[in-house]
N, C-alpha and C. Protein backbone atom coordinates (compact mmCIF):
# COMPACT_ATOMS: atom_id res chain seq x y z
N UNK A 1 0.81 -1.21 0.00
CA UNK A 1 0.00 0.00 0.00
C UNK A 1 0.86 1.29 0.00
N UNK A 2 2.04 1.39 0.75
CA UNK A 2 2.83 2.61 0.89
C UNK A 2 3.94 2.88 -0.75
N UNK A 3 3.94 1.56 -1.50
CA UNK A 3 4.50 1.60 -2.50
C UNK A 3 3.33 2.17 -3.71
N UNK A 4 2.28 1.89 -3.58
CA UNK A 4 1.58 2.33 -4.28
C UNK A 4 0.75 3.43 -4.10
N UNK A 5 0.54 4.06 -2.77
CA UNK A 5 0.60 5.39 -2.56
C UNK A 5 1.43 6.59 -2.92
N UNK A 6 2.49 6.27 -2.93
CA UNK A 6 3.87 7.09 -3.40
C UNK A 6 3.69 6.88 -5.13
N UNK A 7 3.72 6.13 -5.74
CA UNK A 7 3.43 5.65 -7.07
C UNK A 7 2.28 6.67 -7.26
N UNK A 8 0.77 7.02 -6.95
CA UNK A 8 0.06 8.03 -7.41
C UNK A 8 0.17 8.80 -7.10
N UNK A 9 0.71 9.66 -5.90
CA UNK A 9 1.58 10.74 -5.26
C UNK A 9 2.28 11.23 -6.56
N UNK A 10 3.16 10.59 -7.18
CA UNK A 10 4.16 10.36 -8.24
C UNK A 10 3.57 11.09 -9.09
N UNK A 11 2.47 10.50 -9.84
CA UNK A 11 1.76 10.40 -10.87
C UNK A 11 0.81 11.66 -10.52
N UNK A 12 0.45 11.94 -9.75
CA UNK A 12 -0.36 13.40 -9.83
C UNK A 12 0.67 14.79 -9.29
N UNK A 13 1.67 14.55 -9.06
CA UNK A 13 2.99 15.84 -9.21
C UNK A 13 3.27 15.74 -10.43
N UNK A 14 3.41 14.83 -11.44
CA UNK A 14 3.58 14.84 -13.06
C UNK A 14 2.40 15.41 -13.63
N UNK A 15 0.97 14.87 -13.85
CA UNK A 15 0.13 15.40 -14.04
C UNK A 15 0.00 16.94 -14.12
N UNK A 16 -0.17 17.64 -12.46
CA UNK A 16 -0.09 19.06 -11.94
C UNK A 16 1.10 19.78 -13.04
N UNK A 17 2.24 19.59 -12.32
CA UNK A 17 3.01 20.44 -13.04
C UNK A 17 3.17 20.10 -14.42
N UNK A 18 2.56 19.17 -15.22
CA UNK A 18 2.31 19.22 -16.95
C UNK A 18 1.14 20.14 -17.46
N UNK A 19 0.55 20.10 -16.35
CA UNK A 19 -0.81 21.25 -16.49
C UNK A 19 -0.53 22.66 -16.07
N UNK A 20 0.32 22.66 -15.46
CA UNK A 20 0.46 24.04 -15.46
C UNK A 20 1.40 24.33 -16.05
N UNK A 21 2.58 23.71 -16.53
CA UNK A 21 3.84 23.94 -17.67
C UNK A 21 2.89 24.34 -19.27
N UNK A 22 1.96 23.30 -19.72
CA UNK A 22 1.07 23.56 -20.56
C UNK A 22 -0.03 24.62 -20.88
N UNK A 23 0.37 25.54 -19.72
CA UNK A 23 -0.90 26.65 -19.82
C UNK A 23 0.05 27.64 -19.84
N UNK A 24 1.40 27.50 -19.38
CA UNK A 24 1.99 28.37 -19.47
C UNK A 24 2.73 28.62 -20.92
N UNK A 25 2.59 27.60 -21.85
CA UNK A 25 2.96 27.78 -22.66
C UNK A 25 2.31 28.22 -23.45
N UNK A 26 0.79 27.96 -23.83
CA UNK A 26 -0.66 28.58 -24.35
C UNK A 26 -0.35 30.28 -24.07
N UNK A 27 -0.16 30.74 -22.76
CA UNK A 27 0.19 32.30 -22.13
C UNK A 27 1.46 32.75 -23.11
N UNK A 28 1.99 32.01 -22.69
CA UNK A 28 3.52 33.18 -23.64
C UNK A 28 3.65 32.73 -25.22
N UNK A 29 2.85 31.73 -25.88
CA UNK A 29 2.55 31.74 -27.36
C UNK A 29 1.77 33.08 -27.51
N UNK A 30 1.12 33.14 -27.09
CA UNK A 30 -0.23 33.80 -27.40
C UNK A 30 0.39 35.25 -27.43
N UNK A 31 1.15 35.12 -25.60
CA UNK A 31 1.71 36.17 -25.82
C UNK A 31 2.85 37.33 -27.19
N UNK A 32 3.34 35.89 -27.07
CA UNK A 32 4.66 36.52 -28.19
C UNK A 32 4.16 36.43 -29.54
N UNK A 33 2.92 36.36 -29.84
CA UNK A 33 2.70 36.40 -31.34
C UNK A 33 1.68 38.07 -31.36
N UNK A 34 1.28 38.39 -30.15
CA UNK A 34 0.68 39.72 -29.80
C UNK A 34 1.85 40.75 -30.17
N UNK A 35 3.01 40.26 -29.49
CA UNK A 35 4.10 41.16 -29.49
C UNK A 35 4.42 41.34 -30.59
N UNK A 36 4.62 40.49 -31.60
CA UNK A 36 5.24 40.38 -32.61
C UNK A 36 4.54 41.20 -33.82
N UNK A 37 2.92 41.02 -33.36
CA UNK A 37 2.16 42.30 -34.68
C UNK A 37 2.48 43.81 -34.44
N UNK A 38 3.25 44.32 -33.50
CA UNK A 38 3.72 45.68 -33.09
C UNK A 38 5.31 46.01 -34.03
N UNK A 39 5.83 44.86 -34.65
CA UNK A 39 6.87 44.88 -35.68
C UNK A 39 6.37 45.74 -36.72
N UNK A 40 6.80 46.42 -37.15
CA UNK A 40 7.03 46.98 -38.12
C UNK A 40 8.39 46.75 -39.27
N UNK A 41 7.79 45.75 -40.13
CA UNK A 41 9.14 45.48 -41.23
C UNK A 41 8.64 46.79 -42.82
N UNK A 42 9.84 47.59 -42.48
CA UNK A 42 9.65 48.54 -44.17
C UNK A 42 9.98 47.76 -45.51
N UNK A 43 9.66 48.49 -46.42
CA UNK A 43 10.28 47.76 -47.69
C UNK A 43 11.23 47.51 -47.95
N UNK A 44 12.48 48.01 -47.67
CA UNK A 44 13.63 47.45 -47.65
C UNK A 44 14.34 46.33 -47.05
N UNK A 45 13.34 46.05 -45.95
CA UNK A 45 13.87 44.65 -45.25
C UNK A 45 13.78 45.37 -43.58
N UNK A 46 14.12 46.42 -43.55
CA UNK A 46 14.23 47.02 -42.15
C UNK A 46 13.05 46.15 -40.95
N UNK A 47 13.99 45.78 -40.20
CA UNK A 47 12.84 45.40 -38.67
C UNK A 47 13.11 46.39 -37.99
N UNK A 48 11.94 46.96 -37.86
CA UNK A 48 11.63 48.21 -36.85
C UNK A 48 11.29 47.81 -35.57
N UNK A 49 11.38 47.94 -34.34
CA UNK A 49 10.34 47.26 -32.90
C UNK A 49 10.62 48.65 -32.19
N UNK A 50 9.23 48.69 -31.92
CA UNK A 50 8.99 49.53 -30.70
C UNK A 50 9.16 48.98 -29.03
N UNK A 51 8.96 49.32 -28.69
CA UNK A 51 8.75 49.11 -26.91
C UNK A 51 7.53 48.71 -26.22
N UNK A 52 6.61 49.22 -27.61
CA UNK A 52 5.06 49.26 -27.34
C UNK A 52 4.82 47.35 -27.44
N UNK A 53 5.46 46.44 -28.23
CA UNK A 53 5.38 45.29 -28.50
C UNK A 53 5.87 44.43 -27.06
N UNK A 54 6.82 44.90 -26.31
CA UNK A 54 7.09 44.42 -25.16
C UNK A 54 6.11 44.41 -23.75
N UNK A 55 5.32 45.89 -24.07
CA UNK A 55 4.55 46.09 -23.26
C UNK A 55 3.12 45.18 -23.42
N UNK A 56 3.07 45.26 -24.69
CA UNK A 56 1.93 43.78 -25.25
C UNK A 56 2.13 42.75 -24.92
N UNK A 57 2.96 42.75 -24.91
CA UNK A 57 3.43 40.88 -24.81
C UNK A 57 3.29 40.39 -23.21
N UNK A 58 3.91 41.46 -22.48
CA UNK A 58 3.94 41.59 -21.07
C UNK A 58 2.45 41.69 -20.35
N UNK A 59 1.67 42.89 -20.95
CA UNK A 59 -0.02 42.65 -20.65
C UNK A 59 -0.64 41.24 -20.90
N UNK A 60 -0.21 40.94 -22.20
CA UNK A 60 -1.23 39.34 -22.72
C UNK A 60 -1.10 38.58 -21.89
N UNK A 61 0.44 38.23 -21.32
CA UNK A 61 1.19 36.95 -20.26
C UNK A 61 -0.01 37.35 -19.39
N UNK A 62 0.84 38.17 -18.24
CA UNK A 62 -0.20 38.75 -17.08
C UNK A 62 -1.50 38.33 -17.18
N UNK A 63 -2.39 38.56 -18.18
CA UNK A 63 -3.61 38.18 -18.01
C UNK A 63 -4.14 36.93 -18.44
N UNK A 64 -2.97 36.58 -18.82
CA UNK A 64 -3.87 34.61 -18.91
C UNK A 64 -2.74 34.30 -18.16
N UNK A 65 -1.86 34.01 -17.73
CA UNK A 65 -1.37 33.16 -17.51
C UNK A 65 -1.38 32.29 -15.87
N UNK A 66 -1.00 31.28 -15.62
CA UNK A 66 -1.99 30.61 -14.39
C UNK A 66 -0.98 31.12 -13.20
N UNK A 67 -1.20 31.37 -11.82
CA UNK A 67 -0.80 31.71 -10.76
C UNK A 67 0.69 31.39 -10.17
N UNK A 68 0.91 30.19 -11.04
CA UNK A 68 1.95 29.50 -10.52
C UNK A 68 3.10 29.73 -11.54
N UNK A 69 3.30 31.10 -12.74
CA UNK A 69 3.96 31.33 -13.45
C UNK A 69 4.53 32.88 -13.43
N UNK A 70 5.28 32.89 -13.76
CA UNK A 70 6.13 34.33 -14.12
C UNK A 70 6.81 34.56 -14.86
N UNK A 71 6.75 35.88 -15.47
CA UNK A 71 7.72 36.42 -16.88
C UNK A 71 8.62 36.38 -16.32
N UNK A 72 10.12 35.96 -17.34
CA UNK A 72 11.35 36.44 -16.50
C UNK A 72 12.12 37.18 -17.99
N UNK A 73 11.68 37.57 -19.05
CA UNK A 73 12.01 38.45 -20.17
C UNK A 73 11.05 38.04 -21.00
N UNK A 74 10.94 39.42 -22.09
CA UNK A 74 10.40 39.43 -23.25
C UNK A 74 11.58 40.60 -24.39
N UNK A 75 11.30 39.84 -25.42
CA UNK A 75 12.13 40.91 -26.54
C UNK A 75 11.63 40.79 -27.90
N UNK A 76 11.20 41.77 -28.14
CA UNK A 76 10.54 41.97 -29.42
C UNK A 76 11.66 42.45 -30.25
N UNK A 77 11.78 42.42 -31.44
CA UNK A 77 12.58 42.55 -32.53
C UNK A 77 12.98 41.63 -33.80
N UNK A 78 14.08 41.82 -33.68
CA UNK A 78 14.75 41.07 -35.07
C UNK A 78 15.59 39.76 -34.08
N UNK A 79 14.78 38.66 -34.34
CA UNK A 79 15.47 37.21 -33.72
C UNK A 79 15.80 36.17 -34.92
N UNK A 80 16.62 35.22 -34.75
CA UNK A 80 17.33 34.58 -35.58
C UNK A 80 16.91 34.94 -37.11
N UNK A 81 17.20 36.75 -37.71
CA UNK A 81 17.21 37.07 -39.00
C UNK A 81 15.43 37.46 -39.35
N UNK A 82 14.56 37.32 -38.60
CA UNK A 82 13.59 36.89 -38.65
C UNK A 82 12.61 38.46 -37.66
N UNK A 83 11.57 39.39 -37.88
CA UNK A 83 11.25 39.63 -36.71
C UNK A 83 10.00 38.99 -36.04
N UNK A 84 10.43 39.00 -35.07
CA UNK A 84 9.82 38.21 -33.70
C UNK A 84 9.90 38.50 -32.34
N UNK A 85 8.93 38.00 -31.52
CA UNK A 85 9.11 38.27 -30.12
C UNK A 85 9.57 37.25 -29.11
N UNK A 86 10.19 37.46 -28.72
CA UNK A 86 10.65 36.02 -27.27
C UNK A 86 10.33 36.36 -26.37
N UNK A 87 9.53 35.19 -25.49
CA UNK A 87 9.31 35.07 -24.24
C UNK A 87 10.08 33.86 -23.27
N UNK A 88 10.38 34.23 -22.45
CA UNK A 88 10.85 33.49 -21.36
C UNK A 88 9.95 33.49 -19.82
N UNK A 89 9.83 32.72 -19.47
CA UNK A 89 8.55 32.33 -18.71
C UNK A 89 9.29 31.19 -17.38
N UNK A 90 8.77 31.32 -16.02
CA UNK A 90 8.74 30.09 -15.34
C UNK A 90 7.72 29.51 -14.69
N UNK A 91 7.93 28.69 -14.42
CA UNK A 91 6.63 28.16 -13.92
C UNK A 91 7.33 26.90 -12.57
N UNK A 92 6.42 26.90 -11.38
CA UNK A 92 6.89 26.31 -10.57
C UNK A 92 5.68 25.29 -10.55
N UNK A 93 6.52 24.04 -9.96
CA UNK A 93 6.54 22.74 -10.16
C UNK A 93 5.46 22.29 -9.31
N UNK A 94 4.38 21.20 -8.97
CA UNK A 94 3.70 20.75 -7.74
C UNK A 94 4.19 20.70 -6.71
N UNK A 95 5.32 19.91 -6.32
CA UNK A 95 5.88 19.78 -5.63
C UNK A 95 5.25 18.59 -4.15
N UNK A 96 4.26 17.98 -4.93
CA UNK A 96 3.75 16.73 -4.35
C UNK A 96 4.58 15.72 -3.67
N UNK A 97 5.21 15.38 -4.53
CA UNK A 97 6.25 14.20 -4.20
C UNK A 97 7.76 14.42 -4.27
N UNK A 98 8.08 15.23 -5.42
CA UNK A 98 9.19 15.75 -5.82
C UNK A 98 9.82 17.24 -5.27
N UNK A 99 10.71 17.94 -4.61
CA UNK A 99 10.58 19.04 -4.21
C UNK A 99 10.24 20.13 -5.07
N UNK A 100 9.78 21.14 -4.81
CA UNK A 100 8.95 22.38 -5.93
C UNK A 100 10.37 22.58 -6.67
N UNK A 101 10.59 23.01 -7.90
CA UNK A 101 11.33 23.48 -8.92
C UNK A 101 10.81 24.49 -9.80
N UNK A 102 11.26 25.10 -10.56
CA UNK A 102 11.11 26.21 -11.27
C UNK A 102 11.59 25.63 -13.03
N UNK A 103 10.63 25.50 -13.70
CA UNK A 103 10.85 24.97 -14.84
C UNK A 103 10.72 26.15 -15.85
N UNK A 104 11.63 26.48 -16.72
CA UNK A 104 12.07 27.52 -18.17
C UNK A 104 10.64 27.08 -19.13
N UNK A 105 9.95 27.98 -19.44
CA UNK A 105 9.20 27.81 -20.80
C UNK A 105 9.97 28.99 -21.43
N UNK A 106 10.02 28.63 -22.96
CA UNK A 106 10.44 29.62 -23.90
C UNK A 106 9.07 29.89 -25.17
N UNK A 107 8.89 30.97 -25.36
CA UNK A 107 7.89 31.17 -26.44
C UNK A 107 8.60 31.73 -27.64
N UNK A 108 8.23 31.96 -29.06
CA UNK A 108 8.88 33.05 -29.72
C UNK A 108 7.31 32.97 -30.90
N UNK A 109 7.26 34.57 -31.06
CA UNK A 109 6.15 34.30 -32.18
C UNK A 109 7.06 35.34 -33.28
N UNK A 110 6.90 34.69 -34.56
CA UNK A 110 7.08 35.26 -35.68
C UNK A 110 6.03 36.05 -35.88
N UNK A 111 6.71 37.25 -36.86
CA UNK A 111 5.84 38.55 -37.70
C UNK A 111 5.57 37.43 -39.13
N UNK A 112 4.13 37.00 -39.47
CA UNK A 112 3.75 36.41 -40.39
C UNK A 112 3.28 38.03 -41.81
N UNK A 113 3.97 37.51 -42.61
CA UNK A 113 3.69 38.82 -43.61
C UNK A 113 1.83 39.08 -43.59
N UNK A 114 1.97 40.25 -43.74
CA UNK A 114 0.44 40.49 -43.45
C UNK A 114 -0.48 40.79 -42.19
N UNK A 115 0.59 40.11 -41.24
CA UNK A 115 -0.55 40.16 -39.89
C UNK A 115 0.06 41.24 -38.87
N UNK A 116 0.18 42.36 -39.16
CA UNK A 116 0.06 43.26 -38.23
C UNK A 116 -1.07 44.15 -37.60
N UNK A 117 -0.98 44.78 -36.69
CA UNK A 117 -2.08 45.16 -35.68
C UNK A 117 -2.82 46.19 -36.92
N UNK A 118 -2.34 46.73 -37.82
CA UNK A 118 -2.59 47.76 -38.66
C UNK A 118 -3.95 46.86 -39.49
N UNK A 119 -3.41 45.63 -40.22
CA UNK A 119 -4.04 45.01 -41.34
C UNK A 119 -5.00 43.99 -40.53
N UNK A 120 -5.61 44.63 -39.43
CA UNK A 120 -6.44 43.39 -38.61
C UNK A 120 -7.94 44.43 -38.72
């Protein structure tokens, strides 16, 4: 009985913190593709980013994201050649069975041609 108590103990600290690792990632997608329509690319190729895209990205998190998470950066701009926004996110662990930890989510949303806050 004590082996198989610990065994679902187990199994619902995996559960928990997959559910809340998973919402946190829904939060800073969502987020960083908000951020990312505040890009401004000109005709020449230029990636423009304001500040205003960080502050988006930073509002969207904040308001969805679940209790047990926190921003730890956002950067809107020009990322691997590309513009986009990154999020970095943590999220702490159940801590049921296993001691609490602090697990890294990373988000990044691309500027898809066409979809800026302007052309919506």
């Amino acid at each position: 009985m004590p082996i198989m108590s610990l065994f679902l103990l187990g199994i619902l600290d995996y559960m928990v913190t997959n559910a809340r690792v998973m919402e946190t990632v829904a939060a800073a997608d969502l987020a960083a593709h908000a951020g990312a329509q505040e890009i401004t690319v000109l005709p020449d190729g230029t990636i423009t980013a304001t500040t205003a895209g960080n502050g988006i990205a930073v509002n969207y998190f904040n308001s969805q994201r679940p209790g047990s998470a926190q921003l730890t950066s956002v950067s809107c701009g020009r990322h691997q050649g590309r513009p986009a926004c990154y999020l970095t996110a943590q999220v702490r662990s159940a801590g049921y069975l296993l001691p609490t930890r602090w697990v890294t989510v990373r988000a990044i949303g691309y500027l898809a041609h066409g979809v800026t806050r302007e052309d919506q």
